[in-house]
C-alpha atoms as a PDB file:
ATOM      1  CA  UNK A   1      19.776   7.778 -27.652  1.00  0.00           C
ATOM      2  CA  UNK A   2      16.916   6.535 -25.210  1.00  0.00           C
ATOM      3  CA  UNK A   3      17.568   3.045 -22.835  1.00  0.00           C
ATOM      4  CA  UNK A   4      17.641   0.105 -24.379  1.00  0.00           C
ATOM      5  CA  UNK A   5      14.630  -1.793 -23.807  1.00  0.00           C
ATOM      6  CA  UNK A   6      14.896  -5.219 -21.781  1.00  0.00           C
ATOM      7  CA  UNK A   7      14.198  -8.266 -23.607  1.00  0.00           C
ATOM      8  CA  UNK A   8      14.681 -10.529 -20.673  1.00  0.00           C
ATOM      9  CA  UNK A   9      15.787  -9.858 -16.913  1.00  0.00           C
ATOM     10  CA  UNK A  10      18.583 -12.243 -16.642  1.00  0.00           C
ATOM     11  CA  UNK A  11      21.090 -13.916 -19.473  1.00  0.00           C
ATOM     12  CA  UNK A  12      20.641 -16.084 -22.570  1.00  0.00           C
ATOM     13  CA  UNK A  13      22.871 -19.491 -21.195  1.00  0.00           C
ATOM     14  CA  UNK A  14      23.369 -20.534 -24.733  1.00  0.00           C
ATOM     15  CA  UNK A  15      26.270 -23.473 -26.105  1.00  0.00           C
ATOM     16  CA  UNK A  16      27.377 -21.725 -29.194  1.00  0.00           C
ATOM     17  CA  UNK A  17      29.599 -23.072 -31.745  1.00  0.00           C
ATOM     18  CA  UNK A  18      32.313 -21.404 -32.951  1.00  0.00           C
ATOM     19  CA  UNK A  19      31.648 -18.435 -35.361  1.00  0.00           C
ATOM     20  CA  UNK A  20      30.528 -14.919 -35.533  1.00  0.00           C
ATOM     21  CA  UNK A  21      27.584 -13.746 -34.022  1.00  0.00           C
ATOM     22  CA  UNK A  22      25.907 -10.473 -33.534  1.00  0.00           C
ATOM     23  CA  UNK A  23      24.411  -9.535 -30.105  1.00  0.00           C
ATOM     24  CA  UNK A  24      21.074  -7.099 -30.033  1.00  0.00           C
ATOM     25  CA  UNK A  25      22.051  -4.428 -28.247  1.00  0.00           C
ATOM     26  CA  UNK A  26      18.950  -2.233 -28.077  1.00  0.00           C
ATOM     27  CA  UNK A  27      16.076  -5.092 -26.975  1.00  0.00           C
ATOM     28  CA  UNK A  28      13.876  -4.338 -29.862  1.00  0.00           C
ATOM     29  CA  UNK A  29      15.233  -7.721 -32.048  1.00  0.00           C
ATOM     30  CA  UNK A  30      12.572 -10.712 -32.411  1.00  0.00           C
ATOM     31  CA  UNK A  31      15.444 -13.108 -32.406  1.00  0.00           C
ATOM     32  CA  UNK A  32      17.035 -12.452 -29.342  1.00  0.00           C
ATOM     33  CA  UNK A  33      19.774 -12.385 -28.081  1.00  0.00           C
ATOM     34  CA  UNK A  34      20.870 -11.945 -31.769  1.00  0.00           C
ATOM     35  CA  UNK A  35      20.718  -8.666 -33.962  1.00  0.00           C
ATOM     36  CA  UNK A  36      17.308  -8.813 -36.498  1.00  0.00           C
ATOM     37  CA  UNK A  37      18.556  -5.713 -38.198  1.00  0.00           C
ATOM     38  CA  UNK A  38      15.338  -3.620 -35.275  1.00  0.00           C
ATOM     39  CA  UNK A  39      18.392  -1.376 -34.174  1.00  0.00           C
ATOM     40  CA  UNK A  40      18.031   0.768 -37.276  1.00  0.00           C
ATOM     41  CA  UNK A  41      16.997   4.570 -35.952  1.00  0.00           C
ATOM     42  CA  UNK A  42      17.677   3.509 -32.483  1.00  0.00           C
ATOM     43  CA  UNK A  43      20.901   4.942 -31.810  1.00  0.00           C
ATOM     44  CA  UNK A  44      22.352   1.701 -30.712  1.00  0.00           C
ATOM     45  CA  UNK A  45      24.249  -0.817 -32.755  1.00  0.00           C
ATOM     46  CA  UNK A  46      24.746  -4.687 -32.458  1.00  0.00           C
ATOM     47  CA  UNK A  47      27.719  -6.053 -30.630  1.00  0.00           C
ATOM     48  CA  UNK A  48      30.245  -8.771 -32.788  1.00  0.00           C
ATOM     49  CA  UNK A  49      31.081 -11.431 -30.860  1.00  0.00           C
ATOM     50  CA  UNK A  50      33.841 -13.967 -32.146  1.00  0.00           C
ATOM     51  CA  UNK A  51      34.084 -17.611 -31.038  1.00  0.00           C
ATOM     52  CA  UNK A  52      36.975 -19.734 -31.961  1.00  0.00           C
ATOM     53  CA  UNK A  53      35.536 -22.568 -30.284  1.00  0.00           C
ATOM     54  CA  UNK A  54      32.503 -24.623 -29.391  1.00  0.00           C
ATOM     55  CA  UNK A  55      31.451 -22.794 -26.075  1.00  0.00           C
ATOM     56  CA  UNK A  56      28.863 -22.108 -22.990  1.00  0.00           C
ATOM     57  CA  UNK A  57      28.024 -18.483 -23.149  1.00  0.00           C
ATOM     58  CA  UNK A  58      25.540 -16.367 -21.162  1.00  0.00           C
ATOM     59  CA  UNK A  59      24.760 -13.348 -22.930  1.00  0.00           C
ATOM     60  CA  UNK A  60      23.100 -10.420 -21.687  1.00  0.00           C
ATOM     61  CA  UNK A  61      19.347 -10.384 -21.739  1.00  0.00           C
ATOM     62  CA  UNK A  62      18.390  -6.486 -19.981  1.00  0.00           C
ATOM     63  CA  UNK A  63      20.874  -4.430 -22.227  1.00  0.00           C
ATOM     64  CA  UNK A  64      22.795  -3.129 -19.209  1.00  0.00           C
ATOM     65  CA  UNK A  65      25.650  -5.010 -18.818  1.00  0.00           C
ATOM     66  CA  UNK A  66      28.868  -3.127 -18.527  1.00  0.00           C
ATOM     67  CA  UNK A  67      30.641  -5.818 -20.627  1.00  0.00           C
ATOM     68  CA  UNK A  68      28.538  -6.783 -24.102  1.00  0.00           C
ATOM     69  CA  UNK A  69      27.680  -9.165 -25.229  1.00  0.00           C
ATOM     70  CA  UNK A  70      28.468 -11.169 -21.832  1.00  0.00           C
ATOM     71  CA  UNK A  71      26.474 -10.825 -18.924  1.00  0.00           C
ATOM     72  CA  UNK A  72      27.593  -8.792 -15.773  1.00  0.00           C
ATOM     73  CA  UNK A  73      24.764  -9.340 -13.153  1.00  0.00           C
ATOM     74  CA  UNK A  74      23.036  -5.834 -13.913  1.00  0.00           C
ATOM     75  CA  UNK A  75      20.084  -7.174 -14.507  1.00  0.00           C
ATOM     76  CA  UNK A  76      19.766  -7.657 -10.303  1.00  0.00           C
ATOM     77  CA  UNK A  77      20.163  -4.305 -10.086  1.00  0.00           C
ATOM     78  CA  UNK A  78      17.559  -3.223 -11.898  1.00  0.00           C
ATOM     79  CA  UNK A  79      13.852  -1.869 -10.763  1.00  0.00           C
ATOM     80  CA  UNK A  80      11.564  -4.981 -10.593  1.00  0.00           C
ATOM     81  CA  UNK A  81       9.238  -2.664 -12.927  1.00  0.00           C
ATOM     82  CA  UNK A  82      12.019  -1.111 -15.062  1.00  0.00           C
ATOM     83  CA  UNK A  83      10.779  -3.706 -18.209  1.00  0.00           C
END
């Protein structure tokens, strides 16, 4: 499996309702931060995410947060030119 690749440096502050929802976890989706079905022969796999309620949600944007789908802060530890 190679890194994921970064889709944005920083998270996806997003009001969600409540449902299911699928969180890229490889960076290669057009509809980010949600899984296009891109993964496929990556080695990675989306993340389900279940809400049970309306909610405020930031979701990870660089792929290296220790705890998917939410952000973590990784992406300040990052190499300005790692994307």
């Amino acid at each position: 499996m190679t890194d994921p690749v970064i889709a944005q440096n920083g998270p996806y502050p997003m009001e969600l309702e409540a449902g299911e929802y699928w969180w890229c976890a490889c960076g290669h989706s057009k509809t980010q931060p949600f899984c296009d079905g891109s993964h496929q022969g990556t080695g990675f796999n989306p993340v389900q995410m279940t809400l049970t309620e309306k909610s405020q949600v930031y979701l990870c944007g660089c792929k290296y947060t220790s705890t998917p789908p939410f952000c973590d802060g990784s992406h300040d530890l990052l190499e300005p030119d790692a994307d």
